[in-house]
PDB file of N, CA and C in Angstrom:
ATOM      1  N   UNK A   1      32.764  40.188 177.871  1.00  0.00           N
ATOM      2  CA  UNK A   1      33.787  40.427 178.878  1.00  0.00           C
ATOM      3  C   UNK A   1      33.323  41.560 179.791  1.00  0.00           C
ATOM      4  N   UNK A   2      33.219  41.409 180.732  1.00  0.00           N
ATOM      5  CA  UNK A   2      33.325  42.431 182.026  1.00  0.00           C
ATOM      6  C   UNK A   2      33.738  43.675 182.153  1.00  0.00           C
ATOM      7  N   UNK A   3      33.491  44.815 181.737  1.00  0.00           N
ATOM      8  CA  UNK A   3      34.119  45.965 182.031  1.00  0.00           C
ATOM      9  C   UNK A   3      33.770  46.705 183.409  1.00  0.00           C
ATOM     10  N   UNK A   4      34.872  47.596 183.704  1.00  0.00           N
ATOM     11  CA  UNK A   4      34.257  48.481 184.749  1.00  0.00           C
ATOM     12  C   UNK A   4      33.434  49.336 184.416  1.00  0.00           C
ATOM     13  N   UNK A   5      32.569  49.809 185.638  1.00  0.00           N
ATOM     14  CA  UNK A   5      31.308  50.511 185.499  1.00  0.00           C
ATOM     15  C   UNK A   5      31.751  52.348 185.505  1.00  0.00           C
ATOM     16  N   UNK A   6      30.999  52.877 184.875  1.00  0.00           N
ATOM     17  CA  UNK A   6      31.764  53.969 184.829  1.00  0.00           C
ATOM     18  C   UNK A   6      30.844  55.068 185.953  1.00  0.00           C
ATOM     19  N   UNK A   7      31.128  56.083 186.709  1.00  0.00           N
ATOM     20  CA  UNK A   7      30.665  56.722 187.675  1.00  0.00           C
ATOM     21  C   UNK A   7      31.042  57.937 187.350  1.00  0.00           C
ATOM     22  N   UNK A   8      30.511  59.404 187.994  1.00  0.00           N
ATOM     23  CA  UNK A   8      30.174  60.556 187.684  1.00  0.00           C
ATOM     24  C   UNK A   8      32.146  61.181 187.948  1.00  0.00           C
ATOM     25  N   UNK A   9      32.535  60.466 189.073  1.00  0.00           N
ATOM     26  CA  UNK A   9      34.010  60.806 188.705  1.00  0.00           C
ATOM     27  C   UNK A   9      35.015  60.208 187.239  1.00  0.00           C
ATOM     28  N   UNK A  10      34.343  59.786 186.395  1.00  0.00           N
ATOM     29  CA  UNK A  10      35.030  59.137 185.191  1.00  0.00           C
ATOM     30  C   UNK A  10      35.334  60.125 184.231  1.00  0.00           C
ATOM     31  N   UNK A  11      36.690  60.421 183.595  1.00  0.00           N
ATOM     32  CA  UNK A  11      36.865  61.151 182.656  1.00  0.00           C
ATOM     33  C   UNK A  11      36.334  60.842 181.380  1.00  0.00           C
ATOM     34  N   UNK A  12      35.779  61.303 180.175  1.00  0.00           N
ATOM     35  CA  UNK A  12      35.013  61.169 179.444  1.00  0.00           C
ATOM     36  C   UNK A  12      35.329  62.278 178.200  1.00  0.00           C
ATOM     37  N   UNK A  13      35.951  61.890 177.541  1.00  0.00           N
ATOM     38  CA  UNK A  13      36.170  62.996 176.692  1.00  0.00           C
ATOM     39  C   UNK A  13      35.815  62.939 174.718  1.00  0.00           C
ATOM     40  N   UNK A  14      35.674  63.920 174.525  1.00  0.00           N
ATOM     41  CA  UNK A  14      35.203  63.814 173.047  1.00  0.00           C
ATOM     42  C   UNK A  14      36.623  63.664 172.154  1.00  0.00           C
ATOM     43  N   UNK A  15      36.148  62.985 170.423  1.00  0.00           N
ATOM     44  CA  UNK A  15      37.155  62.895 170.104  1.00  0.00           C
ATOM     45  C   UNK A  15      38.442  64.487 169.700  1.00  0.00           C
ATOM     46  N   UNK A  16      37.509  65.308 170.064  1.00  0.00           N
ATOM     47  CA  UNK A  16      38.537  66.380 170.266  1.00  0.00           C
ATOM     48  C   UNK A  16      39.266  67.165 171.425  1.00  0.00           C
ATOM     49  N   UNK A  17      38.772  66.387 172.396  1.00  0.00           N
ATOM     50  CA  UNK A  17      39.412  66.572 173.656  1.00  0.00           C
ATOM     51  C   UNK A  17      38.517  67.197 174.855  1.00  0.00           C
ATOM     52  N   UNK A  18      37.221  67.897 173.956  1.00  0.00           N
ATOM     53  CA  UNK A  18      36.376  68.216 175.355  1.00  0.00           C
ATOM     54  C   UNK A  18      35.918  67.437 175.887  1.00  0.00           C
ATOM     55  N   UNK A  19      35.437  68.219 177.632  1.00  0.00           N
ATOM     56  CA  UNK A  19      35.046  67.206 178.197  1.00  0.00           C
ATOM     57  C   UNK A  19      33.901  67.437 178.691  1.00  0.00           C
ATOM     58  N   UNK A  20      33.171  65.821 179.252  1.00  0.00           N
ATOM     59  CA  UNK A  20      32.200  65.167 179.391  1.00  0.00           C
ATOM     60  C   UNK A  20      31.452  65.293 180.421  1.00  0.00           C
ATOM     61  N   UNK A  21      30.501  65.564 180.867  1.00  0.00           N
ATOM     62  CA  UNK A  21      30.074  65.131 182.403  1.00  0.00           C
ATOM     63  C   UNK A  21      28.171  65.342 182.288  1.00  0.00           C
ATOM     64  N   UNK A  22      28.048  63.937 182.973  1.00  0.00           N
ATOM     65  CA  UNK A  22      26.834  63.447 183.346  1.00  0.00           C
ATOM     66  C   UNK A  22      26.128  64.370 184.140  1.00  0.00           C
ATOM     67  N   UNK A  23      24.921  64.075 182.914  1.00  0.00           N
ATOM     68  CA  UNK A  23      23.748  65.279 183.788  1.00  0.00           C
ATOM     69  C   UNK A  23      23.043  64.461 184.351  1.00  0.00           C
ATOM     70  N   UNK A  24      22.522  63.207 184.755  1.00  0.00           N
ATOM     71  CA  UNK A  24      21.339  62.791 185.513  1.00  0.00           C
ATOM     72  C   UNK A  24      22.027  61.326 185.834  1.00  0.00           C
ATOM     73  N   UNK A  25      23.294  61.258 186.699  1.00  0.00           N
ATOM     74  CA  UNK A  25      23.781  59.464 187.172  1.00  0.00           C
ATOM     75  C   UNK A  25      22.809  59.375 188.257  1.00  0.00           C
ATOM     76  N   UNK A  26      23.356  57.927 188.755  1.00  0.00           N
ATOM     77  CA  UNK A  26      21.965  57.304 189.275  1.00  0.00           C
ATOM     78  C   UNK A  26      22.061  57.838 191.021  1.00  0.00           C
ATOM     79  N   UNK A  27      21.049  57.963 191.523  1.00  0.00           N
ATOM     80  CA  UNK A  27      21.252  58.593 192.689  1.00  0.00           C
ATOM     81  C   UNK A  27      20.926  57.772 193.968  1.00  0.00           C
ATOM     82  N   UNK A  28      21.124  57.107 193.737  1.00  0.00           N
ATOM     83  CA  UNK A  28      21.030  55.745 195.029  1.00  0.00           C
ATOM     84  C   UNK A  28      22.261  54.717 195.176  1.00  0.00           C
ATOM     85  N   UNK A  29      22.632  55.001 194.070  1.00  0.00           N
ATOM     86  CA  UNK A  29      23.742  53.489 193.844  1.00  0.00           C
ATOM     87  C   UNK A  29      25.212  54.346 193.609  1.00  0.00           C
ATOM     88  N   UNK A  30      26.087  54.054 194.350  1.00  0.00           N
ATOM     89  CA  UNK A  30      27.489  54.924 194.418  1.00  0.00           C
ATOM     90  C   UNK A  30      28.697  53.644 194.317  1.00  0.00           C
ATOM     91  N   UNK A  31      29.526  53.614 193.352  1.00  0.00           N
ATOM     92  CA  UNK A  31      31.013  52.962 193.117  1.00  0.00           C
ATOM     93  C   UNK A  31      32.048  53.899 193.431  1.00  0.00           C
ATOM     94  N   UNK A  32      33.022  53.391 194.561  1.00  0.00           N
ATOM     95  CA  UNK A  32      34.374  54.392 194.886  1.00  0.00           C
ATOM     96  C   UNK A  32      33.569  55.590 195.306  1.00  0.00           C
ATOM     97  N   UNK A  33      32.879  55.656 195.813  1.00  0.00           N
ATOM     98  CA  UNK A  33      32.114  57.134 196.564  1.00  0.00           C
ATOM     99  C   UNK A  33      31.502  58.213 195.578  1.00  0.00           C
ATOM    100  N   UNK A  34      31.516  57.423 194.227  1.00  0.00           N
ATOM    101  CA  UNK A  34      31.051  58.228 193.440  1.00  0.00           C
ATOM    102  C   UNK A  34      29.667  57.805 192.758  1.00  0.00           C
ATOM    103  N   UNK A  35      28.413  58.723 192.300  1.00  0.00           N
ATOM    104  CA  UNK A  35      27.511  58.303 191.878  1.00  0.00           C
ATOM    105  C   UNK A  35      27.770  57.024 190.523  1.00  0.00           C
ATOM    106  N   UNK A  36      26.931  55.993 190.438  1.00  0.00           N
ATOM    107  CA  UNK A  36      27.174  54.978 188.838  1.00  0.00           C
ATOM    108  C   UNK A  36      26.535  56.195 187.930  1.00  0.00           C
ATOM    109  N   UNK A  37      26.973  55.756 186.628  1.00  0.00           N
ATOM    110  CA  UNK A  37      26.115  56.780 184.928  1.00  0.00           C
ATOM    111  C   UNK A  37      25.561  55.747 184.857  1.00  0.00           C
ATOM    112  N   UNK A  38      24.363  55.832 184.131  1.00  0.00           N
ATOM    113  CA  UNK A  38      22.999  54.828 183.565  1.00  0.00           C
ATOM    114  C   UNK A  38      22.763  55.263 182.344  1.00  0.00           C
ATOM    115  N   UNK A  39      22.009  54.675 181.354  1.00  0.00           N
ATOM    116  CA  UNK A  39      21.976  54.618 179.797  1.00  0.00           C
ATOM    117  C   UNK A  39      20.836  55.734 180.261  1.00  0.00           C
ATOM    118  N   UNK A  40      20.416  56.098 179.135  1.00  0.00           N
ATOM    119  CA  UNK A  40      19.474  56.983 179.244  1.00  0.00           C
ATOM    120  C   UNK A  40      19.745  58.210 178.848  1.00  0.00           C
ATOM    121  N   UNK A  41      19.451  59.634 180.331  1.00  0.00           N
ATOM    122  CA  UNK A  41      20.489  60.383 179.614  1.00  0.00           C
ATOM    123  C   UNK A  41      21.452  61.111 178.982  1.00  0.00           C
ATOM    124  N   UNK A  42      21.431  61.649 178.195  1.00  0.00           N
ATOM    125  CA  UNK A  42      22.614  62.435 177.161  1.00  0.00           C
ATOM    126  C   UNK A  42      23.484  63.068 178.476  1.00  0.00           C
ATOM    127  N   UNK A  43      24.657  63.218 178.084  1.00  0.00           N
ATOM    128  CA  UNK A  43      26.109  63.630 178.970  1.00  0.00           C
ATOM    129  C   UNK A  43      26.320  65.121 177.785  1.00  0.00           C
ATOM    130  N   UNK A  44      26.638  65.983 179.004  1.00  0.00           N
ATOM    131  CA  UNK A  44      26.809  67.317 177.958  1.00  0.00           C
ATOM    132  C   UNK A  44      28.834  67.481 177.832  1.00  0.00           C
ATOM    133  N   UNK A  45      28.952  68.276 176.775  1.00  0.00           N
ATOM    134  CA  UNK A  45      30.249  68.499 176.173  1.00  0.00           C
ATOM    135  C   UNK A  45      30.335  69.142 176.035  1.00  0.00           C
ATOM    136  N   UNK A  46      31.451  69.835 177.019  1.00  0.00           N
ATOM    137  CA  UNK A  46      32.242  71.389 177.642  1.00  0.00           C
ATOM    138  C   UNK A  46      33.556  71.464 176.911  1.00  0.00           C
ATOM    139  N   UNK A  47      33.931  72.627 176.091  1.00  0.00           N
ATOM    140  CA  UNK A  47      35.079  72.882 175.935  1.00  0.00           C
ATOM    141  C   UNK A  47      35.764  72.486 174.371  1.00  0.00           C
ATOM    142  N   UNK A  48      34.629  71.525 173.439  1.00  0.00           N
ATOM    143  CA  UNK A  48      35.469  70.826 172.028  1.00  0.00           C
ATOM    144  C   UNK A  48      35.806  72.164 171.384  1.00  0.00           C
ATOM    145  N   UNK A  49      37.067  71.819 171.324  1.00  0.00           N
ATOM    146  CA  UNK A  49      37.708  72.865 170.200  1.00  0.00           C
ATOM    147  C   UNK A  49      37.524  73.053 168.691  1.00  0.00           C
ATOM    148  N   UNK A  50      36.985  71.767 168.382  1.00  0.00           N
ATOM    149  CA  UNK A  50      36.293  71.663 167.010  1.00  0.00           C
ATOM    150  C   UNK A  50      36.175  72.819 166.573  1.00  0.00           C
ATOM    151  N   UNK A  51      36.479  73.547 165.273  1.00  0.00           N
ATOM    152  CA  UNK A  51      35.764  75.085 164.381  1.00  0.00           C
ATOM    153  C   UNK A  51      34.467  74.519 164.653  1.00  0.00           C
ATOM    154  N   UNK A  52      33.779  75.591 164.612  1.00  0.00           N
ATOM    155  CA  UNK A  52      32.271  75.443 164.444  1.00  0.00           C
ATOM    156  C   UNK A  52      32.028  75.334 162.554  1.00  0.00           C
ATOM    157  N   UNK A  53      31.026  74.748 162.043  1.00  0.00           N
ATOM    158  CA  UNK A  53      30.391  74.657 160.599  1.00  0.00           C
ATOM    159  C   UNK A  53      30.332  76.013 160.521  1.00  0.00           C
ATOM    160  N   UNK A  54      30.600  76.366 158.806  1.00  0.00           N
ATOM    161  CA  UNK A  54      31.520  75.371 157.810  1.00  0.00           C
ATOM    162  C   UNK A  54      32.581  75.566 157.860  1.00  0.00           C
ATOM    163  N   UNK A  55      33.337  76.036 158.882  1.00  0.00           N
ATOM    164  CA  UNK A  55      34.665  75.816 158.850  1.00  0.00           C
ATOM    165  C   UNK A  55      35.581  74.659 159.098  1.00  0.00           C
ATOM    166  N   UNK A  56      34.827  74.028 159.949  1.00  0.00           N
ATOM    167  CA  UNK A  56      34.722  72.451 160.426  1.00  0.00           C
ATOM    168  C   UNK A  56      34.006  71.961 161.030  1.00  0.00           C
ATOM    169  N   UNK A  57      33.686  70.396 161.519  1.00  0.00           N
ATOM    170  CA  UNK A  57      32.386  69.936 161.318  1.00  0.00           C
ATOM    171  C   UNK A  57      31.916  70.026 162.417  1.00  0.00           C
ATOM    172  N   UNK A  58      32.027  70.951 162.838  1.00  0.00           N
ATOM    173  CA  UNK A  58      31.219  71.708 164.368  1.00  0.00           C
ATOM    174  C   UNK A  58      31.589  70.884 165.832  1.00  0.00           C
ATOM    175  N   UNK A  59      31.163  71.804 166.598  1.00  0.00           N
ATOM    176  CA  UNK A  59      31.510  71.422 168.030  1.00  0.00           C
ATOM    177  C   UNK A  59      30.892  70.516 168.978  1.00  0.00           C
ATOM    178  N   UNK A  60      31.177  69.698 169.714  1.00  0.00           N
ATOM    179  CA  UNK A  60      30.537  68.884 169.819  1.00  0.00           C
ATOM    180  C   UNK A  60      29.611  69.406 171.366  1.00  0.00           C
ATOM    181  N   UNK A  61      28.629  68.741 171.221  1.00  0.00           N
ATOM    182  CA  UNK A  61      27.714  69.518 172.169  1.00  0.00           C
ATOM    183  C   UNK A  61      27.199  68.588 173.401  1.00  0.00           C
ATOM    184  N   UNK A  62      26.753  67.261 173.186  1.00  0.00           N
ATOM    185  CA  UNK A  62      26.578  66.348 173.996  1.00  0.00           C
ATOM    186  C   UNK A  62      26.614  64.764 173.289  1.00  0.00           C
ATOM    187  N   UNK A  63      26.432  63.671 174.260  1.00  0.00           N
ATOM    188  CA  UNK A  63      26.840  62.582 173.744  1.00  0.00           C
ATOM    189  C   UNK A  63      25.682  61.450 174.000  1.00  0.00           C
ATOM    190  N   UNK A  64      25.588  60.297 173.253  1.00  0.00           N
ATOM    191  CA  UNK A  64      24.502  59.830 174.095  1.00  0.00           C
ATOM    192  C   UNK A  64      25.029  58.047 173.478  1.00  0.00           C
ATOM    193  N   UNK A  65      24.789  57.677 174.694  1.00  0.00           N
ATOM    194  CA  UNK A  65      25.181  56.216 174.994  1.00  0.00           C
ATOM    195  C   UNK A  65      24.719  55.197 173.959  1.00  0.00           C
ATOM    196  N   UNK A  66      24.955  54.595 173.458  1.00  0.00           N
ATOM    197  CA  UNK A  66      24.308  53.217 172.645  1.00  0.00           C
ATOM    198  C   UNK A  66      24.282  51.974 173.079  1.00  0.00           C
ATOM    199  N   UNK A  67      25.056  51.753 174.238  1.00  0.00           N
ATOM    200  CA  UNK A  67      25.157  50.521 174.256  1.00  0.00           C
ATOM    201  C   UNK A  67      25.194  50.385 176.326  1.00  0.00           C
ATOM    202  N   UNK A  68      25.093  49.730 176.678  1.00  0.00           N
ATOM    203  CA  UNK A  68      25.292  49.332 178.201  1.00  0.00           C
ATOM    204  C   UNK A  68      25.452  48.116 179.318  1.00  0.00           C
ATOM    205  N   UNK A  69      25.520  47.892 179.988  1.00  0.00           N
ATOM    206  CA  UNK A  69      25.064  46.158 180.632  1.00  0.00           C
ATOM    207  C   UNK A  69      24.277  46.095 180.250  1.00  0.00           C
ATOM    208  N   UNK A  70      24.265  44.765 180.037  1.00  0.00           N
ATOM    209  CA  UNK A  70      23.154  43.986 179.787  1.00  0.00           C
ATOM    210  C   UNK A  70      22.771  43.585 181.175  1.00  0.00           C
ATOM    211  N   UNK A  71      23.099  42.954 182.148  1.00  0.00           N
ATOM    212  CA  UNK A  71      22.608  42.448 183.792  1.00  0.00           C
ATOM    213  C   UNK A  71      22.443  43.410 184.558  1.00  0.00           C
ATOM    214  N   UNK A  72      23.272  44.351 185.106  1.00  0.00           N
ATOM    215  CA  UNK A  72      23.348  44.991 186.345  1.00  0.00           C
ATOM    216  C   UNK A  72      22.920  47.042 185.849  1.00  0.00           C
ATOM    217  N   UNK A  73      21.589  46.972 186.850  1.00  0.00           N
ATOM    218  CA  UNK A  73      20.672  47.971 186.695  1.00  0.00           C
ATOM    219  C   UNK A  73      21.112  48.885 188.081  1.00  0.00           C
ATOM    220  N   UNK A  74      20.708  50.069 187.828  1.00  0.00           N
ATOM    221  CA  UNK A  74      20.687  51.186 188.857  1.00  0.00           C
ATOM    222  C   UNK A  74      19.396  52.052 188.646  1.00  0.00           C
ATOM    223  N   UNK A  75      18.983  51.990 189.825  1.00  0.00           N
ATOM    224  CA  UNK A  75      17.945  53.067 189.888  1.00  0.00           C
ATOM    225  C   UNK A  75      16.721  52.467 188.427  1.00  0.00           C
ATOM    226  N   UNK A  76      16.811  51.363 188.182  1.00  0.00           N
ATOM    227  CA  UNK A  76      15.787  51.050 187.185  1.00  0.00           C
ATOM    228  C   UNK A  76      16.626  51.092 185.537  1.00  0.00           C
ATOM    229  N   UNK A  77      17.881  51.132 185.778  1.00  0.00           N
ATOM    230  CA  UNK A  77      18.127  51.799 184.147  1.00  0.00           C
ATOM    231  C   UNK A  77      19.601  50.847 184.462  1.00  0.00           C
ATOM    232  N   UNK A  78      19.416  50.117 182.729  1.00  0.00           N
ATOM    233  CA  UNK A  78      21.051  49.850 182.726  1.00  0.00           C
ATOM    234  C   UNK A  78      22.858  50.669 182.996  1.00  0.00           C
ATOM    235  N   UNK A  79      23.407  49.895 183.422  1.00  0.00           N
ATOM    236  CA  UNK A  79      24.394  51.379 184.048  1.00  0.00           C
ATOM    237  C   UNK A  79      25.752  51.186 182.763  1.00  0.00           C
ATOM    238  N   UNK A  80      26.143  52.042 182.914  1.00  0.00           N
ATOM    239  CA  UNK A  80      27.131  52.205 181.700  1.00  0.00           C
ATOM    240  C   UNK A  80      28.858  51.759 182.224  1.00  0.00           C
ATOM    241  N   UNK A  81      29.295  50.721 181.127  1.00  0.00           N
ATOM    242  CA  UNK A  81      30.427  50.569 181.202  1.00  0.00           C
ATOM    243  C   UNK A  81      31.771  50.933 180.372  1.00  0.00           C
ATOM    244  N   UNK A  82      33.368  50.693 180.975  1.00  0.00           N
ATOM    245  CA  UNK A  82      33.715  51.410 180.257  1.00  0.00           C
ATOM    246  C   UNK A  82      34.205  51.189 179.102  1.00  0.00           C
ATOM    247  N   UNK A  83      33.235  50.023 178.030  1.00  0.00           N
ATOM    248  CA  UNK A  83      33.107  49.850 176.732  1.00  0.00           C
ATOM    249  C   UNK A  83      31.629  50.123 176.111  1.00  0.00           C
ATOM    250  N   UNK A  84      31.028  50.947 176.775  1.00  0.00           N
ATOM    251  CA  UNK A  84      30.164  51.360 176.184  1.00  0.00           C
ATOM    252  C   UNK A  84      30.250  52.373 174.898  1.00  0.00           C
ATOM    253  N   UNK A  85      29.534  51.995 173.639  1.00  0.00           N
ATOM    254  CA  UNK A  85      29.813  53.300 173.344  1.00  0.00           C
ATOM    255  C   UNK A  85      28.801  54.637 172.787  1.00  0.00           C
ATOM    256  N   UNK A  86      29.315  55.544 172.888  1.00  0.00           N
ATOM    257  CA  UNK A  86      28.735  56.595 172.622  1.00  0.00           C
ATOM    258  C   UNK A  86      29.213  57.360 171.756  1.00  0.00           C
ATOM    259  N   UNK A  87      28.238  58.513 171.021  1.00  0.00           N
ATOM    260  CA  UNK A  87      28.196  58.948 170.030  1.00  0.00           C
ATOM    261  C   UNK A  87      28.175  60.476 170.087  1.00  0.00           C
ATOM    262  N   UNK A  88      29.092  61.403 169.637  1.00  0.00           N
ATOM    263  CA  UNK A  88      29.140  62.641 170.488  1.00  0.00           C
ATOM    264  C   UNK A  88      27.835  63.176 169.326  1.00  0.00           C
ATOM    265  N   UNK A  89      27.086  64.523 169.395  1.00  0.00           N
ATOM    266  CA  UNK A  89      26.041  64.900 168.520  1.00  0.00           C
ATOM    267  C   UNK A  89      26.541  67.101 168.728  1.00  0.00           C
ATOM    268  N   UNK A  90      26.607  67.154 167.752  1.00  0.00           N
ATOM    269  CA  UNK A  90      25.889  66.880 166.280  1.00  0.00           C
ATOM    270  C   UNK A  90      26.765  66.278 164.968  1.00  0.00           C
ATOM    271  N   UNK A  91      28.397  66.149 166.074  1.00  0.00           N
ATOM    272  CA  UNK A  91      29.196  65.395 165.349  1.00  0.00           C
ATOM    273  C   UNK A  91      29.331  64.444 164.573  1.00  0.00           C
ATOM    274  N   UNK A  92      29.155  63.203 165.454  1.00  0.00           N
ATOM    275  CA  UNK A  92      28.789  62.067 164.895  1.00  0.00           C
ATOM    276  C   UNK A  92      30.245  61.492 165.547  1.00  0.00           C
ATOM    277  N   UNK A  93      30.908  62.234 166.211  1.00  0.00           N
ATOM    278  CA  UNK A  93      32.425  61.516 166.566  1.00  0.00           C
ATOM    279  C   UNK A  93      32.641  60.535 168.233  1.00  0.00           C
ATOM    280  N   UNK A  94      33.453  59.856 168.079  1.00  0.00           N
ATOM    281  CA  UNK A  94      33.111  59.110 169.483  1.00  0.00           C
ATOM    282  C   UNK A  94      33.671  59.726 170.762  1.00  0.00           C
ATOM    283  N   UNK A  95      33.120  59.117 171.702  1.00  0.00           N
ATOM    284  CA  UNK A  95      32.972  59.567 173.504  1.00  0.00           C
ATOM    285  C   UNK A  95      33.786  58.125 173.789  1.00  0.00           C
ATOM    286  N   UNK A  96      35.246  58.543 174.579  1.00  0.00           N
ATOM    287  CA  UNK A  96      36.169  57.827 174.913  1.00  0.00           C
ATOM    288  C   UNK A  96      36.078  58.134 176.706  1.00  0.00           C
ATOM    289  N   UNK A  97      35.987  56.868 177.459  1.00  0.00           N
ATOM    290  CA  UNK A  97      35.785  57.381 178.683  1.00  0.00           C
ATOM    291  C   UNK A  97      36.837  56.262 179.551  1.00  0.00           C
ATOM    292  N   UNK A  98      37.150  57.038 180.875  1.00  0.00           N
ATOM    293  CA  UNK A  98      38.277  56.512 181.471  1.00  0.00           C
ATOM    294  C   UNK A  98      38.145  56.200 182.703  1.00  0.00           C
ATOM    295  N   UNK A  99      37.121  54.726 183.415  1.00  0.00           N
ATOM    296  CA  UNK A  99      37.062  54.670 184.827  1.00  0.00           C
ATOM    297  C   UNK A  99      37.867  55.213 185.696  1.00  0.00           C
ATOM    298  N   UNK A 100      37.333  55.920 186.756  1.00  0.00           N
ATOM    299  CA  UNK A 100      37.863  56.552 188.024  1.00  0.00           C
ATOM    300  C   UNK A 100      38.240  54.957 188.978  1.00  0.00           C
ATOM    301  N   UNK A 101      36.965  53.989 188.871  1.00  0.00           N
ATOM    302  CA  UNK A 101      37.109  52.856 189.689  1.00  0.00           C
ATOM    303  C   UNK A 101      37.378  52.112 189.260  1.00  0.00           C
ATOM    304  N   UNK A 102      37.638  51.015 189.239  1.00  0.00           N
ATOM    305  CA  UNK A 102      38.236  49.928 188.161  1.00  0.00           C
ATOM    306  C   UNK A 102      37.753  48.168 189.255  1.00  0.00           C
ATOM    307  N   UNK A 103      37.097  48.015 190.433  1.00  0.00           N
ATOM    308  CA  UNK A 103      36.793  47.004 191.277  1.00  0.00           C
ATOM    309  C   UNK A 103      35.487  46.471 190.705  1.00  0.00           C
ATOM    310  N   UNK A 104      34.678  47.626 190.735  1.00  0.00           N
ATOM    311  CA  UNK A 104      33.192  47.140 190.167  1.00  0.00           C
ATOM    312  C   UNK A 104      33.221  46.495 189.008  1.00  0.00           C
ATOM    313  N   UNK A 105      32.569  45.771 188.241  1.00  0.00           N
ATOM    314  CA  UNK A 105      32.460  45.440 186.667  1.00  0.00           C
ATOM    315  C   UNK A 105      30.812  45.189 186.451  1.00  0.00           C
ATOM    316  N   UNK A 106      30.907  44.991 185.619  1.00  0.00           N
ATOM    317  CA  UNK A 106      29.363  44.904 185.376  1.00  0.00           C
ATOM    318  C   UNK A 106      29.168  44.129 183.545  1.00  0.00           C
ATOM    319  N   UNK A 107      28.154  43.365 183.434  1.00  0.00           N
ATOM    320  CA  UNK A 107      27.645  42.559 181.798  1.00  0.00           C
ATOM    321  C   UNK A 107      27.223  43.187 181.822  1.00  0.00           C
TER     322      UNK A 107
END
């Protein structure tokens, strides 16, 4: 099924509420005036409230994609949709993200 493509204006948050934002989206290809995200990589994580170890299982620091279109490429690299998923690190907890655009879609 088709999801929308997710872009550098997309909220993105960890499962503890910090948030997300793309260090390297694609720089040629723009949805809703905003740069597309591409697999590749890692998105850093500002703000998880998580305790840090061993008080709890630490904070989450950045996230990195597993999965992406399969068809539609940017800048050479599959672009990320918003059922992709990702894996926050050193957590291990998931990256929940929330298209800004919702027209584009992408396999």
């Amino acid at each position: 099924m088709p999801g929308p493509v997710l872009t550098a204006a997309a909220t993105m948050l960890c499962a503890h509420g910090g948030q997300a934002h793309a260090v390297a989206p694609a720089a040629r290809v723009r949805a809703g005036g905003a740069p597309v995200l591409v697999a590749g990589p890692p998105v850093l994580v500002a703000g998880c409230p998580s305790l840090p170890v061993p008080t709890g299982i630490g904070t989450c620091l950045s996230a990195v994609f597993g999965t992406a279109a399969f068809r539609v490429r940017a800048d050479g690299q599959p672009v990320l949709l918003q059922d992709s998923v990702a894996t926050c690190l050193p957590t291990g907890t998931p990256l929940t993200a929330v298209p800004a655009q919702v027209r584009l879609r992408g396999v």
